[in-house]
PDB file of N, CA and C in Angstrom:
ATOM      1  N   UNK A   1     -90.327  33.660 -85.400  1.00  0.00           N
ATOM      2  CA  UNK A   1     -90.982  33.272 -84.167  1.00  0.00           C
ATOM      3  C   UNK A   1     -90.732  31.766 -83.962  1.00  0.00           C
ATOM      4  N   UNK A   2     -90.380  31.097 -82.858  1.00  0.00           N
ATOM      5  CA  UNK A   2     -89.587  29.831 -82.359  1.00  0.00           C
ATOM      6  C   UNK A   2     -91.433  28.968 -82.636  1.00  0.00           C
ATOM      7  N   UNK A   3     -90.521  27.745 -82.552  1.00  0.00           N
ATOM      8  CA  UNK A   3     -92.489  27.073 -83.025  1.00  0.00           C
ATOM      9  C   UNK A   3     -92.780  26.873 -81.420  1.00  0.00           C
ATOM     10  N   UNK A   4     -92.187  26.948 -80.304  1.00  0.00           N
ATOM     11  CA  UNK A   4     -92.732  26.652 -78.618  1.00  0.00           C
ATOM     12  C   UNK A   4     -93.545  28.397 -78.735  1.00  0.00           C
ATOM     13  N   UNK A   5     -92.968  29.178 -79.259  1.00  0.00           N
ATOM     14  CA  UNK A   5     -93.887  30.177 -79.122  1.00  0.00           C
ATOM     15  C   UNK A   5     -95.028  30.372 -80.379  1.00  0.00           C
ATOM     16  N   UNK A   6     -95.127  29.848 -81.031  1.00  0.00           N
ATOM     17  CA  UNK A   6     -96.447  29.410 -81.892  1.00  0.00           C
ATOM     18  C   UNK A   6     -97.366  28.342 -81.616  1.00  0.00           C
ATOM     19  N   UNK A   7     -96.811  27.348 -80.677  1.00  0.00           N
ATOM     20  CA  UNK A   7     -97.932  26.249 -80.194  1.00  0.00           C
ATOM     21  C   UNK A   7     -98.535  26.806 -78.468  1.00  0.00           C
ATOM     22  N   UNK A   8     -97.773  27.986 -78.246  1.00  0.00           N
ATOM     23  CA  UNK A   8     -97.942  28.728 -76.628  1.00  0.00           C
ATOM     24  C   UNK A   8     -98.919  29.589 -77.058  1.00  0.00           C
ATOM     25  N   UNK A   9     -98.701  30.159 -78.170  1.00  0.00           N
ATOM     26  CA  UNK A   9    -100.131  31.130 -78.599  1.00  0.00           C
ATOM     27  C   UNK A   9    -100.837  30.635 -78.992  1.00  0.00           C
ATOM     28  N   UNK A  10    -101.370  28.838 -79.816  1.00  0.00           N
ATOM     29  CA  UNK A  10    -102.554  28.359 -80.088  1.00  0.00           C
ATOM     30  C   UNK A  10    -103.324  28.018 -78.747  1.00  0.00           C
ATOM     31  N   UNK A  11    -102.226  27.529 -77.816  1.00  0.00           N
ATOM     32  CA  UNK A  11    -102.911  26.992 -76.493  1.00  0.00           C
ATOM     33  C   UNK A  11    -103.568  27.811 -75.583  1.00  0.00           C
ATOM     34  N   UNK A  12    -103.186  29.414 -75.824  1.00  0.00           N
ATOM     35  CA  UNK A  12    -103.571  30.547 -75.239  1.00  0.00           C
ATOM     36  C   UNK A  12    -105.378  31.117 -76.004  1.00  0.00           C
ATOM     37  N   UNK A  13    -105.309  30.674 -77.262  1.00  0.00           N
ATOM     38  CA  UNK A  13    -106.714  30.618 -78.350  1.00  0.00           C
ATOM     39  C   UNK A  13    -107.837  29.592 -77.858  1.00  0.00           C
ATOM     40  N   UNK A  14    -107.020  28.512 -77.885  1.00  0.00           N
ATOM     41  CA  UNK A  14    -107.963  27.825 -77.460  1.00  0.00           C
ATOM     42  C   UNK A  14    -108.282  27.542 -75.959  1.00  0.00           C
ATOM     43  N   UNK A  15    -107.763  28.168 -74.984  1.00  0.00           N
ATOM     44  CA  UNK A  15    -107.920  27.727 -73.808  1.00  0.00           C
ATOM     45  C   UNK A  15    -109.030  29.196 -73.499  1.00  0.00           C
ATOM     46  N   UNK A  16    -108.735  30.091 -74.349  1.00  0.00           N
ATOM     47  CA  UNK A  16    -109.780  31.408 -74.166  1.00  0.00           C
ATOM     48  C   UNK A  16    -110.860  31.207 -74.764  1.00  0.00           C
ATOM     49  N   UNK A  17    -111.061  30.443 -75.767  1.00  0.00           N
ATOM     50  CA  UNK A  17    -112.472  29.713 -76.219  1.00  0.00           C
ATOM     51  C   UNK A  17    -113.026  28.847 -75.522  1.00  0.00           C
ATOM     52  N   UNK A  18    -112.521  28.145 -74.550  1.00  0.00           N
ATOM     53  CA  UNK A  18    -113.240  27.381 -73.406  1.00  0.00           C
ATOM     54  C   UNK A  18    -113.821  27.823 -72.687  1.00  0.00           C
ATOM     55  N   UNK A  19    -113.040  28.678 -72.100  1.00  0.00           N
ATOM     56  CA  UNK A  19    -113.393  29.816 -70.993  1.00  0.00           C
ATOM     57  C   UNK A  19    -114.308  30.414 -71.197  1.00  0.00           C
ATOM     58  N   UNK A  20    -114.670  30.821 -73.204  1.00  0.00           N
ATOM     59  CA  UNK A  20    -115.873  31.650 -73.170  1.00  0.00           C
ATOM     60  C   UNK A  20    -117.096  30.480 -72.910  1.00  0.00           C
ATOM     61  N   UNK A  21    -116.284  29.460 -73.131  1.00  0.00           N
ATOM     62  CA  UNK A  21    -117.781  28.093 -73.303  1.00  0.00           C
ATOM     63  C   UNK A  21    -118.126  27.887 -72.203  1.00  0.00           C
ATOM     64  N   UNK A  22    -117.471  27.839 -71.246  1.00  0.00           N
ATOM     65  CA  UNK A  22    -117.635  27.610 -69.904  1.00  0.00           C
ATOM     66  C   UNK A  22    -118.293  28.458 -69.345  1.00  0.00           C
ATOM     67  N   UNK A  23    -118.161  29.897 -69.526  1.00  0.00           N
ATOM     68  CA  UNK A  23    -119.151  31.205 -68.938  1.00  0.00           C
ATOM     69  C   UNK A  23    -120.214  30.946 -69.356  1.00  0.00           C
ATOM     70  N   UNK A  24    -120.235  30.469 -70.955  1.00  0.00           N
ATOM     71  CA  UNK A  24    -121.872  30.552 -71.157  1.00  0.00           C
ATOM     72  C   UNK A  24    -122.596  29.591 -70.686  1.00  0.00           C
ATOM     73  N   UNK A  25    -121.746  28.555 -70.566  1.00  0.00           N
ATOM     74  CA  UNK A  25    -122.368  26.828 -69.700  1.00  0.00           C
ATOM     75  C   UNK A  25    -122.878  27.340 -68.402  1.00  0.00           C
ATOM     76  N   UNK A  26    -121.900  28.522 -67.859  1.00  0.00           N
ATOM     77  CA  UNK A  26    -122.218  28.655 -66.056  1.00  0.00           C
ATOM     78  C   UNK A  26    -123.558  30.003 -66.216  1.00  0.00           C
ATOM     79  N   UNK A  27    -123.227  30.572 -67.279  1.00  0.00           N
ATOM     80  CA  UNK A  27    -124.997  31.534 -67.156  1.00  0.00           C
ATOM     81  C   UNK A  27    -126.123  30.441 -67.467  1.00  0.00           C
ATOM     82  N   UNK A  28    -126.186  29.444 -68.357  1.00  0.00           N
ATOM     83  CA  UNK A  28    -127.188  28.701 -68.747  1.00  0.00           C
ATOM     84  C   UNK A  28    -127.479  27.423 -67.164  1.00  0.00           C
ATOM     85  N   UNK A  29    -126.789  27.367 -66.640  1.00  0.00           N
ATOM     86  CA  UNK A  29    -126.815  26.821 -65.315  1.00  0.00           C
ATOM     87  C   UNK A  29    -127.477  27.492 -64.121  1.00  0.00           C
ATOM     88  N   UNK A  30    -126.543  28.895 -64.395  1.00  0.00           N
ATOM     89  CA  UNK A  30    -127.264  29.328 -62.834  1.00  0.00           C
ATOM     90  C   UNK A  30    -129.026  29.785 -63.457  1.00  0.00           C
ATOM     91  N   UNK A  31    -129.049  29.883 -64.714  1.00  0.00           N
ATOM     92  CA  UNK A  31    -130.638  30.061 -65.135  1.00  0.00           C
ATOM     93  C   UNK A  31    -131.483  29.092 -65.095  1.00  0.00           C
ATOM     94  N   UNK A  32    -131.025  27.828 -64.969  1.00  0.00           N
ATOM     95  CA  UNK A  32    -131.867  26.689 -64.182  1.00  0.00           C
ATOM     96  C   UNK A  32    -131.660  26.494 -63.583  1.00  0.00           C
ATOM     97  N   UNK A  33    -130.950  26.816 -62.691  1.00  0.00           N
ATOM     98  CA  UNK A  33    -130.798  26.738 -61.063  1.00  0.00           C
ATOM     99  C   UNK A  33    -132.014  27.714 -60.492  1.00  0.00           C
ATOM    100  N   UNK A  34    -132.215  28.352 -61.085  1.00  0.00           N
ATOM    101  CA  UNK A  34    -133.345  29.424 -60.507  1.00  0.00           C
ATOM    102  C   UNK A  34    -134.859  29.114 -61.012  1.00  0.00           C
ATOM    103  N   UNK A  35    -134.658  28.594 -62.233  1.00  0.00           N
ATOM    104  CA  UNK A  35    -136.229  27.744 -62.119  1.00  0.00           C
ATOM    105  C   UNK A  35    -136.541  26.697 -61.734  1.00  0.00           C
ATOM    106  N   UNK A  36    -135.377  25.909 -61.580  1.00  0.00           N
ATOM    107  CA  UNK A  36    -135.572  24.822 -60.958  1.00  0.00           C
ATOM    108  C   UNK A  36    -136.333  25.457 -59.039  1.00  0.00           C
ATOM    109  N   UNK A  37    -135.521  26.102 -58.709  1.00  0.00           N
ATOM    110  CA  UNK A  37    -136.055  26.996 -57.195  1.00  0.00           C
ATOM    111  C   UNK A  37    -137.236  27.021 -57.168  1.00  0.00           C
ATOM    112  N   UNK A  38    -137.992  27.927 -58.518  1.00  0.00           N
ATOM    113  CA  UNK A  38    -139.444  27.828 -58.607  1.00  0.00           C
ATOM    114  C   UNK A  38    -140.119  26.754 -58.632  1.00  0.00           C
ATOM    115  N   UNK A  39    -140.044  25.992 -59.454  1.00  0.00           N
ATOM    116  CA  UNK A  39    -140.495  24.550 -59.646  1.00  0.00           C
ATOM    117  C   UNK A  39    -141.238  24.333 -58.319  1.00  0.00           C
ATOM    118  N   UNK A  40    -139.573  23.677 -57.674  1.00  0.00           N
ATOM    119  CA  UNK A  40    -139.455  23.230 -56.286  1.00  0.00           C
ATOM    120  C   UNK A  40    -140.514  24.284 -55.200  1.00  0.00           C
ATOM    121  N   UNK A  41    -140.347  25.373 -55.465  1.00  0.00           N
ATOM    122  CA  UNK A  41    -140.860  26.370 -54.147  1.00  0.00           C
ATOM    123  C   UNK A  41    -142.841  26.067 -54.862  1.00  0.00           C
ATOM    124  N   UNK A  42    -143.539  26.256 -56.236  1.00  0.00           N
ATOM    125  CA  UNK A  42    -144.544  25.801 -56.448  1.00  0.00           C
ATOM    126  C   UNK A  42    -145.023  24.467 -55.709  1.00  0.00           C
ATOM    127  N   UNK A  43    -144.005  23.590 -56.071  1.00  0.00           N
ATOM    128  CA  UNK A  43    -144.562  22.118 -55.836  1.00  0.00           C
ATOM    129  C   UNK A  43    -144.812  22.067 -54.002  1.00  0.00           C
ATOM    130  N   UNK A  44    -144.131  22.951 -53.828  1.00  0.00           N
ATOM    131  CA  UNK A  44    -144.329  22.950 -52.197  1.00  0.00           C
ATOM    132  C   UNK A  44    -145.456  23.523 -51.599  1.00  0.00           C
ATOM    133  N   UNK A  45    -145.488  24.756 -52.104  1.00  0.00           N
ATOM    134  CA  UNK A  45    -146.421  25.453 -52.039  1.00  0.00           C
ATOM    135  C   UNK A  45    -148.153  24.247 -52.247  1.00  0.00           C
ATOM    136  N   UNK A  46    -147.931  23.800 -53.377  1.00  0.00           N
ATOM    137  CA  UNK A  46    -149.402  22.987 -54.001  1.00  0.00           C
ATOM    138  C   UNK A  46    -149.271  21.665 -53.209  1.00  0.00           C
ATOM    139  N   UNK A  47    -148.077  21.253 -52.391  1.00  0.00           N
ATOM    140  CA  UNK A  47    -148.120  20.351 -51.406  1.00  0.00           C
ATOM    141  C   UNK A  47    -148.580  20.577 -50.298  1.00  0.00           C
ATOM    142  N   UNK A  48    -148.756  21.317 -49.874  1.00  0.00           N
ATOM    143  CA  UNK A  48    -148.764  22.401 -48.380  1.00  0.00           C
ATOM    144  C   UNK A  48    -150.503  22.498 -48.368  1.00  0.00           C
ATOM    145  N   UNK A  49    -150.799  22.787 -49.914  1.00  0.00           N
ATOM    146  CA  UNK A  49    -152.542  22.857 -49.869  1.00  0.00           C
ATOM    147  C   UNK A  49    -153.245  21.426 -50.018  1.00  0.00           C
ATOM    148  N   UNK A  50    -152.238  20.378 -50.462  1.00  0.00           N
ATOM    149  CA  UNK A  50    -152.971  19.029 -50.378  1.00  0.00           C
ATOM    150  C   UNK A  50    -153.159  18.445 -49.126  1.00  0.00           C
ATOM    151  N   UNK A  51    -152.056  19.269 -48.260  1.00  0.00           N
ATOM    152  CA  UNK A  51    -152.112  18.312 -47.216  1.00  0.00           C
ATOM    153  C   UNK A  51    -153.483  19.247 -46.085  1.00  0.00           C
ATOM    154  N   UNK A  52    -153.013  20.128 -46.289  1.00  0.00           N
ATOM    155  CA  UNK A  52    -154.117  20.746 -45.461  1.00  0.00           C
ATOM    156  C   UNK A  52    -155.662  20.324 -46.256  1.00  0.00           C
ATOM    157  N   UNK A  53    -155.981  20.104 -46.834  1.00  0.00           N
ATOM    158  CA  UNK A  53    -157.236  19.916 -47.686  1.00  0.00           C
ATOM    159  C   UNK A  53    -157.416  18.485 -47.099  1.00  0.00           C
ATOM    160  N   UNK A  54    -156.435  17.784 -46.953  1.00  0.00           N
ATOM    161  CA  UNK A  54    -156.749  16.345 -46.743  1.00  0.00           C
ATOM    162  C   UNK A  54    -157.017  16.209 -44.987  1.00  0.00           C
ATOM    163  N   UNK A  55    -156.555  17.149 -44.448  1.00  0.00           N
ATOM    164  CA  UNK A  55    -156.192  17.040 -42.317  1.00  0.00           C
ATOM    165  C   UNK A  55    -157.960  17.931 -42.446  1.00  0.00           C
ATOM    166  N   UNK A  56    -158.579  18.111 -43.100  1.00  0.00           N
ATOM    167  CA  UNK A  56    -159.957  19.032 -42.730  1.00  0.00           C
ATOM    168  C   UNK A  56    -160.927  17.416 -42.052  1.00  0.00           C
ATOM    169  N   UNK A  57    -161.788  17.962 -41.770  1.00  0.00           N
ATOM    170  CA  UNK A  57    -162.909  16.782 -41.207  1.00  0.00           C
ATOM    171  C   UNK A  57    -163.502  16.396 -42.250  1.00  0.00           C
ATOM    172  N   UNK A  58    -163.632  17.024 -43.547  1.00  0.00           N
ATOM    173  CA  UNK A  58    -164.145  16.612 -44.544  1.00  0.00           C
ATOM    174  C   UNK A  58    -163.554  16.946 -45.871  1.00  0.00           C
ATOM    175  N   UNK A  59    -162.637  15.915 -46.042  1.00  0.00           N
ATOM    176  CA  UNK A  59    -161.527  16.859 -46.712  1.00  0.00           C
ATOM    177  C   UNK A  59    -162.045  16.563 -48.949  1.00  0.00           C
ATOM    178  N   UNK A  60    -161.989  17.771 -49.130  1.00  0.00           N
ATOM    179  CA  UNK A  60    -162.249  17.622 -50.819  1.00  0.00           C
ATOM    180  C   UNK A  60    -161.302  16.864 -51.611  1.00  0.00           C
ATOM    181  N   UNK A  61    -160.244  16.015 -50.896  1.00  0.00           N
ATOM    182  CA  UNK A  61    -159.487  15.359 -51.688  1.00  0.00           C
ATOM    183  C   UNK A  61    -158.976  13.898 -50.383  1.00  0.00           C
ATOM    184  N   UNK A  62    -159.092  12.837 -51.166  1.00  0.00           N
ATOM    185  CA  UNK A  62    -158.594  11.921 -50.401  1.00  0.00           C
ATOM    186  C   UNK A  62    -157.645  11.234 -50.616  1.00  0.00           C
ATOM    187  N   UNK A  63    -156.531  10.569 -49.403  1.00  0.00           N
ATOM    188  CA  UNK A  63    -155.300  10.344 -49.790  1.00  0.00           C
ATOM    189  C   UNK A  63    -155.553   9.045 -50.359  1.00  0.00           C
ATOM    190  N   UNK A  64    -155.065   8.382 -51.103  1.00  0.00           N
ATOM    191  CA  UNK A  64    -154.596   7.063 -51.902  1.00  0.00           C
ATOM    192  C   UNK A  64    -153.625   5.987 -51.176  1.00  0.00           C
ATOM    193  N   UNK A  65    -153.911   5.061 -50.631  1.00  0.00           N
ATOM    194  CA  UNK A  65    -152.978   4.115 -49.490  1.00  0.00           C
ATOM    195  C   UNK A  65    -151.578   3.834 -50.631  1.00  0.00           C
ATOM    196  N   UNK A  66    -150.450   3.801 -49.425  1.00  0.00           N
ATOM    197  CA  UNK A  66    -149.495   3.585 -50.184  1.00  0.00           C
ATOM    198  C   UNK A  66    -149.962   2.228 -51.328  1.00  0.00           C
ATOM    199  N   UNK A  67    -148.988   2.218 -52.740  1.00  0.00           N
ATOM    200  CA  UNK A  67    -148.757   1.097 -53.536  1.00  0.00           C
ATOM    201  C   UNK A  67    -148.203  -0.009 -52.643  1.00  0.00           C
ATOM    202  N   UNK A  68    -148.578  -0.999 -52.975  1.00  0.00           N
ATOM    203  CA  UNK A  68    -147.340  -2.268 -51.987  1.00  0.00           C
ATOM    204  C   UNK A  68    -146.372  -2.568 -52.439  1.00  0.00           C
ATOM    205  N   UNK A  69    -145.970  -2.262 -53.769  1.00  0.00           N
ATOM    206  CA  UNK A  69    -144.466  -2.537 -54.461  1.00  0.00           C
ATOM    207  C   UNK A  69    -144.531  -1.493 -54.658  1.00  0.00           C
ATOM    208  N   UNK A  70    -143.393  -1.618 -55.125  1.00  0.00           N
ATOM    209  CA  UNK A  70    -142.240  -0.053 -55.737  1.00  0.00           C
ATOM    210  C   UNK A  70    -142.573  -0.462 -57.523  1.00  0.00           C
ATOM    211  N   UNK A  71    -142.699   0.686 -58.059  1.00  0.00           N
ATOM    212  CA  UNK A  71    -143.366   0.538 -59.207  1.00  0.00           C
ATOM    213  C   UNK A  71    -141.325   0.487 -59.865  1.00  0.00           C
ATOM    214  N   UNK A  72    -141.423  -0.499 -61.105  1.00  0.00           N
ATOM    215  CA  UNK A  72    -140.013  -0.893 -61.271  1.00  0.00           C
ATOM    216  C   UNK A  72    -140.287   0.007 -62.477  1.00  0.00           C
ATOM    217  N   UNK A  73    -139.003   1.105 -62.931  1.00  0.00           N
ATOM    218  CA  UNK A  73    -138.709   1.663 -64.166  1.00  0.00           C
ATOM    219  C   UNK A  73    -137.972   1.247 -64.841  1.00  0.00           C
ATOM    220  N   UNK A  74    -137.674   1.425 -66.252  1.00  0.00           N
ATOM    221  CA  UNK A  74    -136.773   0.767 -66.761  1.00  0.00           C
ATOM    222  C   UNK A  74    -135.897   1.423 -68.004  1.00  0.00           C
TER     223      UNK A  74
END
């Protein structure tokens, strides 16, 4: 067997071991892609009840005036 066809079949090994790495990278992705959805669709949801709680005439929660700076992270 010529060695271009022994370094054509390692590259064919290892390029099919990526591929499996890569499938499992893209299932472990689209599976936080979908809780992340939830997250997001909760936080909306529990946004949706702050704000209405706060627009009542007497509302059980009161808003907090903006900060005057931007709080710096680091």
């Amino acid at each position: 067997m010529p060695d271009s066809e022994i370094r054509l079949r390692q590259q064919i090994v290892k390029l099919r071991e990526l591929r499996a790495k890569d499938a499992t990278e893209l299932t472990q992705l689209r599976i936080d892609v979908e809780h992340l959805v939830r997250a997001v669709n909760q936080l909306t949801a529990h946004n949706r009840q702050l704000l209405l709680a706060i627009s009542q005439s007497n509302p059980p929660v009161r808003a907090l005036p903006p900060h005057p700076h931007p709080v710096r992270r680091y």
